[in-house]
Protein backbone atom coordinates (compact mmCIF):
# COMPACT_ATOMS: atom_id res chain seq x y z
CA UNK A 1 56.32 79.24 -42.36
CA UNK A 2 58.18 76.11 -40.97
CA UNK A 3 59.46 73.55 -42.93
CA UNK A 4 56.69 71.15 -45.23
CA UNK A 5 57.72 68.16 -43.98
CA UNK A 6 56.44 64.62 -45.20
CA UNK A 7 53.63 63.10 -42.66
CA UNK A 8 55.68 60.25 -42.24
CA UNK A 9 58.67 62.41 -40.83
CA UNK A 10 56.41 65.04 -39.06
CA UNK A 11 54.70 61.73 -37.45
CA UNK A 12 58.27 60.21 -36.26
CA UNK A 13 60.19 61.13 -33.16
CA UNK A 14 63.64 62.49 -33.08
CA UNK A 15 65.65 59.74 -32.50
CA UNK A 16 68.67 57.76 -33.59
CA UNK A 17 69.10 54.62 -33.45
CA UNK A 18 72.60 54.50 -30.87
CA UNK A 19 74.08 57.00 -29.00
CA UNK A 20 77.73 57.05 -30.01
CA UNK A 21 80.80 56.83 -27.97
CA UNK A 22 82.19 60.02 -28.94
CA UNK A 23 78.38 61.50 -27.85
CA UNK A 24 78.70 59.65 -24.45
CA UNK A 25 82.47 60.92 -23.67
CA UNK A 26 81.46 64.49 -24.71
CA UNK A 27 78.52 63.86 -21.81
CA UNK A 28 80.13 63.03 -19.16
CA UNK A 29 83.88 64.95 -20.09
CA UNK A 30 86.36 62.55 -20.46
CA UNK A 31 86.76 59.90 -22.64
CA UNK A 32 86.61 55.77 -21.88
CA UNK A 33 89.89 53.59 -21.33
CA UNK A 34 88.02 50.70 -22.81
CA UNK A 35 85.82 50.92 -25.80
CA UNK A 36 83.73 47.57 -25.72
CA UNK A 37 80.49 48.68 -26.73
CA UNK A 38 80.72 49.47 -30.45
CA UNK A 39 81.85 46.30 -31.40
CA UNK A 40 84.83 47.11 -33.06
CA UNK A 41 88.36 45.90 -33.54
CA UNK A 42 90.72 47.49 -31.91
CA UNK A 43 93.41 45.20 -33.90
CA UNK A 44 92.64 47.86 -36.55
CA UNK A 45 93.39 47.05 -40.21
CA UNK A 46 95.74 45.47 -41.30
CA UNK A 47 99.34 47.25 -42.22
CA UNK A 48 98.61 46.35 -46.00
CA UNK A 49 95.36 48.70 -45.15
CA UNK A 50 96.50 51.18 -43.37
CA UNK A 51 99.74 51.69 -46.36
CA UNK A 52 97.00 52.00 -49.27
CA UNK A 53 94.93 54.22 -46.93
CA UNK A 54 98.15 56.93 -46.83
CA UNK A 55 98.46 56.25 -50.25
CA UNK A 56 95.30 56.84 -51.25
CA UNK A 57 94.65 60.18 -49.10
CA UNK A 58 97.38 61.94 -51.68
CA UNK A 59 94.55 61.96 -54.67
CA UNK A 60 91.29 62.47 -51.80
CA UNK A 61 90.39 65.34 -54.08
CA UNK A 62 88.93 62.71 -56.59
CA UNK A 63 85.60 61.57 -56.33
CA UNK A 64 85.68 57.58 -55.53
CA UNK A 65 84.89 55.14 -58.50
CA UNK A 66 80.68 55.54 -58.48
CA UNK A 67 80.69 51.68 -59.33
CA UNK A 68 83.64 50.52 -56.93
CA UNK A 69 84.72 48.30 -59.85
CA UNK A 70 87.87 47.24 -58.86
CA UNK A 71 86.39 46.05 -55.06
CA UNK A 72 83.57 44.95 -56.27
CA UNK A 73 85.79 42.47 -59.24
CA UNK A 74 87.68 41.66 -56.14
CA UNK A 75 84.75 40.51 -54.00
CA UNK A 76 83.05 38.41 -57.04
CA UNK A 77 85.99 36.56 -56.99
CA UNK A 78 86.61 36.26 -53.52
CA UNK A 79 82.80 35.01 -52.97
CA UNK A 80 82.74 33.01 -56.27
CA UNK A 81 79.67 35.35 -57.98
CA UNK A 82 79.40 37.42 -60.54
CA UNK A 83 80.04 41.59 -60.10
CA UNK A 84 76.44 41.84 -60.86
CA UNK A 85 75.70 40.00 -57.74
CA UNK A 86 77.13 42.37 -56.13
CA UNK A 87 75.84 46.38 -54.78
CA UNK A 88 78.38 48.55 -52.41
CA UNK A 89 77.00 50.67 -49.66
CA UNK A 90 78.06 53.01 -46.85
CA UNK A 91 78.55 49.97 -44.35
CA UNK A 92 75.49 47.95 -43.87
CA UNK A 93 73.53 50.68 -42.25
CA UNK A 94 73.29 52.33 -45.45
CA UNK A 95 72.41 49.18 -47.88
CA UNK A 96 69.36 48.56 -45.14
CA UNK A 97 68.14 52.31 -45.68
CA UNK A 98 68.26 51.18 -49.73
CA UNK A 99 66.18 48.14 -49.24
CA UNK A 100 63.41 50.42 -47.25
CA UNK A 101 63.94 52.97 -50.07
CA UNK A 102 63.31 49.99 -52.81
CA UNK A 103 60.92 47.60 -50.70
CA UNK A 104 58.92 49.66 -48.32
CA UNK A 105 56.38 51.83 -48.93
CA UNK A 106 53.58 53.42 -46.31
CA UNK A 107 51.57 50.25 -44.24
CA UNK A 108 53.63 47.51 -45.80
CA UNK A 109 54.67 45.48 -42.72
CA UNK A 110 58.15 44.22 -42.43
CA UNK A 111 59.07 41.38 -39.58
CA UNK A 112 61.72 40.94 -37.44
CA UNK A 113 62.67 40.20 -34.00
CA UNK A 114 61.76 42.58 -30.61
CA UNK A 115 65.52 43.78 -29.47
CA UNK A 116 67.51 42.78 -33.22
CA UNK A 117 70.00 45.69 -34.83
CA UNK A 118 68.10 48.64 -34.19
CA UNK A 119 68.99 50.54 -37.24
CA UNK A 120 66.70 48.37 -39.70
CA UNK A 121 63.72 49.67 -38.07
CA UNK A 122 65.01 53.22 -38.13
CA UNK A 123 65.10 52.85 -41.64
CA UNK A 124 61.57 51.00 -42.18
CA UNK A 125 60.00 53.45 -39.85
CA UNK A 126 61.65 56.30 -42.03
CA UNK A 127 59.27 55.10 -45.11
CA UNK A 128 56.18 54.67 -43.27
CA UNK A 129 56.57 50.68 -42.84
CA UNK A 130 54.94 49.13 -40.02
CA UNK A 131 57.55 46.69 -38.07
CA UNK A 132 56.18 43.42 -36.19
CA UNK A 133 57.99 42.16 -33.52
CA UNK A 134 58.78 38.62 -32.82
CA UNK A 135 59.77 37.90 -29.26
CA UNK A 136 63.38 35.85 -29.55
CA UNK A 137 63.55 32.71 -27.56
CA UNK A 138 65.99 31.27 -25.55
CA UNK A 139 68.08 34.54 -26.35
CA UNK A 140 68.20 33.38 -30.33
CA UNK A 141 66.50 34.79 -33.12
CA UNK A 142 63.29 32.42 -33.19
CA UNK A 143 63.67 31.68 -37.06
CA UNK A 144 60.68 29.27 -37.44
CA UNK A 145 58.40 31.97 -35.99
CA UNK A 146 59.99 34.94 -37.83
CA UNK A 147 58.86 32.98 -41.03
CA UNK A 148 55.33 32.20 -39.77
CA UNK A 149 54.75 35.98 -38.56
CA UNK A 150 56.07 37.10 -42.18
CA UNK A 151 53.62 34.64 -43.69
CA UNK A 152 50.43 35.49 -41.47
CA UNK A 153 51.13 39.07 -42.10
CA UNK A 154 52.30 38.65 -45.71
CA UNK A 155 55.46 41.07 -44.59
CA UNK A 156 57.45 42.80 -47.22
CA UNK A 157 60.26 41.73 -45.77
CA UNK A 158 61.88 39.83 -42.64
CA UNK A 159 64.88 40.53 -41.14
CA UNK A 160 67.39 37.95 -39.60
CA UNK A 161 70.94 39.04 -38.21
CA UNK A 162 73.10 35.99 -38.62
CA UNK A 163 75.16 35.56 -36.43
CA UNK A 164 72.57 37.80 -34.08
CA UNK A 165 73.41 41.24 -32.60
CA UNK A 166 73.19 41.44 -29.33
CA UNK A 167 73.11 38.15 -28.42
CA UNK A 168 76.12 35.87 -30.43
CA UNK A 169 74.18 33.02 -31.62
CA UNK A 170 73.31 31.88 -34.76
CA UNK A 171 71.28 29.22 -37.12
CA UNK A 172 73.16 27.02 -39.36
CA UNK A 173 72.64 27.37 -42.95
CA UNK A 174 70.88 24.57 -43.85
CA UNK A 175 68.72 25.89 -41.09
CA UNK A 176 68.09 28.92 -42.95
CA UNK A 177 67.48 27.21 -46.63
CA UNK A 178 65.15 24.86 -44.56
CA UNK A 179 63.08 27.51 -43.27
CA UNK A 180 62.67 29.79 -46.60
CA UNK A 181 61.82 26.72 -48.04
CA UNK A 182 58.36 27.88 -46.28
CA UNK A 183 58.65 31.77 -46.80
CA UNK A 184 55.25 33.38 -48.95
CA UNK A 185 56.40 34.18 -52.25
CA UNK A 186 57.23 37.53 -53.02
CA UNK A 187 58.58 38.26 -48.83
CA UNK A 188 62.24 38.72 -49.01
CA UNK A 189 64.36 37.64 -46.10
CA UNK A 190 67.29 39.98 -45.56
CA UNK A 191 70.10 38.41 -44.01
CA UNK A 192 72.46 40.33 -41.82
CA UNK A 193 75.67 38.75 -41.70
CA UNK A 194 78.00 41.67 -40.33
CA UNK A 195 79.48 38.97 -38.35
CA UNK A 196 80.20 36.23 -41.07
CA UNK A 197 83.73 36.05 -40.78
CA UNK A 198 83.57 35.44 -37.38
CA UNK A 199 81.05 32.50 -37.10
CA UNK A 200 81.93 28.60 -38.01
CA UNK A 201 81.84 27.45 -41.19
CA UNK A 202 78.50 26.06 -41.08
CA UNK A 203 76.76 29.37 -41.02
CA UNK A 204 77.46 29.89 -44.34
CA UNK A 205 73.79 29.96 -46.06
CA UNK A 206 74.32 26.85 -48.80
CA UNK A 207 72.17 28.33 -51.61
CA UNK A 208 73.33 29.43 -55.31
CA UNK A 209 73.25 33.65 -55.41
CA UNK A 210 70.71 33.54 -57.76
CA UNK A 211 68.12 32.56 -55.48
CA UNK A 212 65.44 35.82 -55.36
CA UNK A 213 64.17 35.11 -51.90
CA UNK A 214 67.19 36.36 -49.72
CA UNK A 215 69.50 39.29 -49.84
CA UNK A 216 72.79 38.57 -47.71
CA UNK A 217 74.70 41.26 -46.52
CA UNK A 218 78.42 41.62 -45.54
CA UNK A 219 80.62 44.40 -44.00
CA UNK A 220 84.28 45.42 -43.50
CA UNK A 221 83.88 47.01 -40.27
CA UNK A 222 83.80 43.87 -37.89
CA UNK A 223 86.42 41.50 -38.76
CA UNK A 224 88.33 43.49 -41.23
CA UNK A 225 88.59 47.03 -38.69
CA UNK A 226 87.10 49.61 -40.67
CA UNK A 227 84.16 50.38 -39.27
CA UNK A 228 85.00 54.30 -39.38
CA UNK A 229 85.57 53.53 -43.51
CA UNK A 230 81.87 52.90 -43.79
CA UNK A 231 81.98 50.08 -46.66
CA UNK A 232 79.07 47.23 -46.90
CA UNK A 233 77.87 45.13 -49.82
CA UNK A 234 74.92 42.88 -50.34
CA UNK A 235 74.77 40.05 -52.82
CA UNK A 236 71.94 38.70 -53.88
CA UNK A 237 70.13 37.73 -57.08
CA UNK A 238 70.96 39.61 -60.48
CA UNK A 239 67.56 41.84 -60.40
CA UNK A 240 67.37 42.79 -57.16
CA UNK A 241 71.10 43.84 -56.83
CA UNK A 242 70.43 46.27 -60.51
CA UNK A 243 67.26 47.43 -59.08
CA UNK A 244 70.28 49.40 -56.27
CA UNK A 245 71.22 51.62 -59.25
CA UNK A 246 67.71 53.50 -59.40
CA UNK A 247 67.81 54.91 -55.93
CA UNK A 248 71.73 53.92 -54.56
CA UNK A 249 73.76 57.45 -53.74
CA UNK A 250 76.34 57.13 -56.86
CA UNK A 251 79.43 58.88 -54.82
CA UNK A 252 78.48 57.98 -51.69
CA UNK A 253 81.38 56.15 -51.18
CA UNK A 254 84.69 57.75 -50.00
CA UNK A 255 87.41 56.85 -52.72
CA UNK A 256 90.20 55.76 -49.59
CA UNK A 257 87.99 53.75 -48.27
CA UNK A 258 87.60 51.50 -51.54
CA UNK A 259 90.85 51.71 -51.56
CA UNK A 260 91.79 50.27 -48.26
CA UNK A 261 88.78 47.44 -48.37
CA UNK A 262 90.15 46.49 -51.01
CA UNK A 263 93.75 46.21 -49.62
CA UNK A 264 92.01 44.10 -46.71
CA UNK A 265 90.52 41.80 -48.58
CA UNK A 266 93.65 40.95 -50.57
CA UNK A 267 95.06 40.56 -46.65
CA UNK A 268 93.37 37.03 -45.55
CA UNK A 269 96.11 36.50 -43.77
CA UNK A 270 96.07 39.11 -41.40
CA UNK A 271 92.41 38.43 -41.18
CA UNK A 272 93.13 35.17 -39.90
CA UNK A 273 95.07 36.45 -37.26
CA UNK A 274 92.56 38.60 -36.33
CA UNK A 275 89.73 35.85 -36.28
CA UNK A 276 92.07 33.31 -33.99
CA UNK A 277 92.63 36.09 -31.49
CA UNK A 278 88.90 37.00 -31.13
CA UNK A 279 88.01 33.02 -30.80
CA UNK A 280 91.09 33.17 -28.15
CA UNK A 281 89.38 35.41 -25.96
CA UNK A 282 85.59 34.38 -26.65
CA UNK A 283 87.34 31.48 -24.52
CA UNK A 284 88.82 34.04 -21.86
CA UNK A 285 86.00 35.94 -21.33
CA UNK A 286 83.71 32.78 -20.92
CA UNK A 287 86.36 31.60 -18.21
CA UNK A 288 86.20 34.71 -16.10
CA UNK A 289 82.02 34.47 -16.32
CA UNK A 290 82.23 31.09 -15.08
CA UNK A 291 85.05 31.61 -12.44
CA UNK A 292 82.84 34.57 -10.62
CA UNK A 293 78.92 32.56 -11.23
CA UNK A 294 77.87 33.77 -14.06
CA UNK A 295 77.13 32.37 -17.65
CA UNK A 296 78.13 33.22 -20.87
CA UNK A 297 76.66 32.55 -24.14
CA UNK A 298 77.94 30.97 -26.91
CA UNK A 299 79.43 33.32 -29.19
CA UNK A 300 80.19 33.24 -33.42
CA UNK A 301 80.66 37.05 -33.27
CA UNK A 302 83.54 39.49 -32.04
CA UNK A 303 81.58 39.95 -28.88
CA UNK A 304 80.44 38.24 -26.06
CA UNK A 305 76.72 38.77 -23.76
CA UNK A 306 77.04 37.02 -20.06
CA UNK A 307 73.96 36.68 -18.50
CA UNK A 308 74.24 38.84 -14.94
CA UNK A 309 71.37 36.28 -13.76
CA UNK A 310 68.73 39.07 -12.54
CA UNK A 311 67.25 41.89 -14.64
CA UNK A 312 67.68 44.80 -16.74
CA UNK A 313 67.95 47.32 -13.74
CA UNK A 314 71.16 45.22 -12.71
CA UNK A 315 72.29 45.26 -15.88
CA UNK A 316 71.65 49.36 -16.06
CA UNK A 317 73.52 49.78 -13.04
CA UNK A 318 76.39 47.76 -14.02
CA UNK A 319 76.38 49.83 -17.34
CA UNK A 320 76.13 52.80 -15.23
CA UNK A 321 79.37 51.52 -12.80
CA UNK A 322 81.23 50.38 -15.82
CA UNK A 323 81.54 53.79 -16.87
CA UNK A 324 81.99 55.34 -14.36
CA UNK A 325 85.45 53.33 -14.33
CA UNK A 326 85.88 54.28 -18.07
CA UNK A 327 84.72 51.21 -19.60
CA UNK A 328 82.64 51.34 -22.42
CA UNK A 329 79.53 48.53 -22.69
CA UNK A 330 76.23 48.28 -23.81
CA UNK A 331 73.40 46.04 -22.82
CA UNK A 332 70.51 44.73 -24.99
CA UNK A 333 67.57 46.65 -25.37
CA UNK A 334 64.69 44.70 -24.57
CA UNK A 335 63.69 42.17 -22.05
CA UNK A 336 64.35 39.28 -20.82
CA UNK A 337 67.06 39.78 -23.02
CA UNK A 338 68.04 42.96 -21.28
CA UNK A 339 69.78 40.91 -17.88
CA UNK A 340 72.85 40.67 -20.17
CA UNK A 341 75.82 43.00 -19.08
CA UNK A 342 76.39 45.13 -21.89
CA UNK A 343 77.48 41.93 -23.86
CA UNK A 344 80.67 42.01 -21.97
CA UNK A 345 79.60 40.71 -18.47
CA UNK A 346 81.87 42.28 -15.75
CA UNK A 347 81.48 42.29 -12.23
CA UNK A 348 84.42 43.57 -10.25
CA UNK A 349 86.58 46.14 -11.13
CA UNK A 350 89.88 43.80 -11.26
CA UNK A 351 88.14 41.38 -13.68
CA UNK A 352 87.48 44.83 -15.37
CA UNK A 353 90.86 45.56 -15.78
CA UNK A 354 91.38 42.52 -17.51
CA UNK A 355 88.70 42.41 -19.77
CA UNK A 356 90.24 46.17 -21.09
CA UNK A 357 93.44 44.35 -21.98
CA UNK A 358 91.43 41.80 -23.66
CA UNK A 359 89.34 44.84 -25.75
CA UNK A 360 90.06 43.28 -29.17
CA UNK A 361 87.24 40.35 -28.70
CA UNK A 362 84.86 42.54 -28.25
CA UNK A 363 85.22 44.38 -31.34
């Protein structure tokens, strides 16, 4: 007998939502010089991090705190909220496979935009949700007609990276409060802001916690360099964040990893050291688009997309070149967003070479 799967699995194709570095290195047998793709920091964490980390690994045969007090005390005050505001997760990947687990349920339709972070609809299509796609516009999330979509189809849910992955940008916001200001009751926006830290002040989403209709959600893999630590929070209002604690994995989080976010956090300076080199070489990057024809967006994240001024088969092949020269890029998935070079925009192999020693903006 094979295995009784659920219809909604046996109806889903394998598939993940990124191929990994590690995978691609292990394909073609050696591994990349420059690591761009991931969006990670290659400044790592910070010393203060990387001490409590060592520290830490002496008692790894404890299970980690199931309610992350002590970060999540530490957070509250940092973001001015209460603890209960607050829900830990394995990185942000995992709090977006909660809210599917808590919100989504066979049929319900969820919005968001055609080419956004690719792992939210992995999750919705995991519980049978059915995802509409909003075509962005002038590369940027269109927010006004994510909200109308969500209303016409009275969505679940809608989805809005800000700053956006794969394309930099991002809505003010006031923007934001504007536009839920015309949301259906009852559809919750979840807000994606992996790259928070990185983007100007005005970003910041100028509404009190307790407000029911968003969920905002926050990371210490970007910024802070430990994406391989796995460790995400959302905050939102006080019962959405308890209703976690019904389906949330209790131990999911490794105890070291607590550990060193919490050293991180207590680190702004370091932070701030990080955050004024990756706005240094946003500026670099843009300068060596411009000096060889090409344009590059604006950018509020760690990365950087240049439009290569064709299509996605240039952009393929430059993928394709750029490894083949050990440099690690993606592109964006779908078009006409898809022209951009792997968010990285290269186009000779010397200007290569000096984008590698420049690896820390892009991650």
């Amino acid at each position: 007998m094979p295995p009784r799967f659920t219809k909604i699995v046996e109806s889903l194709p394998a598939s993940v939502p990124f191929v990994g570095p590690e995978t691609l290195e292990r394909n073609r047998g050696a591994p990349f010089q420059a690591r761009l793709g991931a969006n990670e920091s290659v400044f790592g964490p910070s010393p203060k991090v990387q001490q409590a980390l060592s520290a830490a690994d002496r008692e790894i045969w404890k299970y980690g705190d199931s309610v992350s007090y002590p970060l999540r005390q530490a957070l509250a005050l940092h973001h001015g909220v209460g603890m209960d505001h607050i829900v830990m997760g394995e990185g942000i990947d995992g709090i977006l496979g909660y809210i599917a687990r808590l919100m989504v349920e066979p049929g319900d339709r969820v919005v968001t935009s055609a080419g956004a972070y690719p792992t939210f609809n992995y999750h919705v299509n995991g519980y049978g949700g059915v995802l509409e796609m909003q075509p962005y516009r002038d590369d940027k999330e269109d927010l006004p007609a994510l909200i109308a979509r969500a209303n016409a189809c009275q969505a679940k849910l809608v989805y809005l990276a800000n700053p956006d992955n794969p394309m930099g940008g991002y809505w003010t916001g006031s923007e934001i409060a504007l536009a839920l200001e015309d949301l259906n009751p009852g559809t919750l926006m979840v807000l994606d802001e992996a790259y928070g830290e990185t983007a100007p002040k005005d970003a910041e989403l100028p509404l009190p916690v307790e407000d029911e209709r968003v969920l905002r959600l926050r990371t210490f893999s970007k910024a802070y360099g430990m994406a391989g630590a796995r460790i995400g929070y959302a905050i939102g209002a006080v019962p959405l964040i308890a209703a976690f604690e019904k389906i949330r994995h209790h131990f999911g989080l490794n105890r070291s990893a607590q550990i060193g976010a919490l050293a991180a956090l207590q680190d702004q300076d370091h932070l701030a050291m990080v955050l004024d080199q990756i706005s240094r070489s946003r500026a670099d990057i843009t300068r060596i688009a411009q000096t060889n024809g090409l344009k590059a967006l604006p950018s509020a994240t760690n990365f950087v997309a240049v439009d290569l001024g064709k299509d996605g088969n240039l952009s393929r092949a430059m993928v394709a070149e750029l490894a083949a020269r050990d440099i690690f890029v993606r592109m964006p998935f779908v078009a006409p967003q898809d022209r951009h070079q792997g968010r990285y925009g290269i186009v000779r192999k010397s200007i290569s070479r000096r984008l590698a020693g420049r690896a820390h903006c892009c991650g």
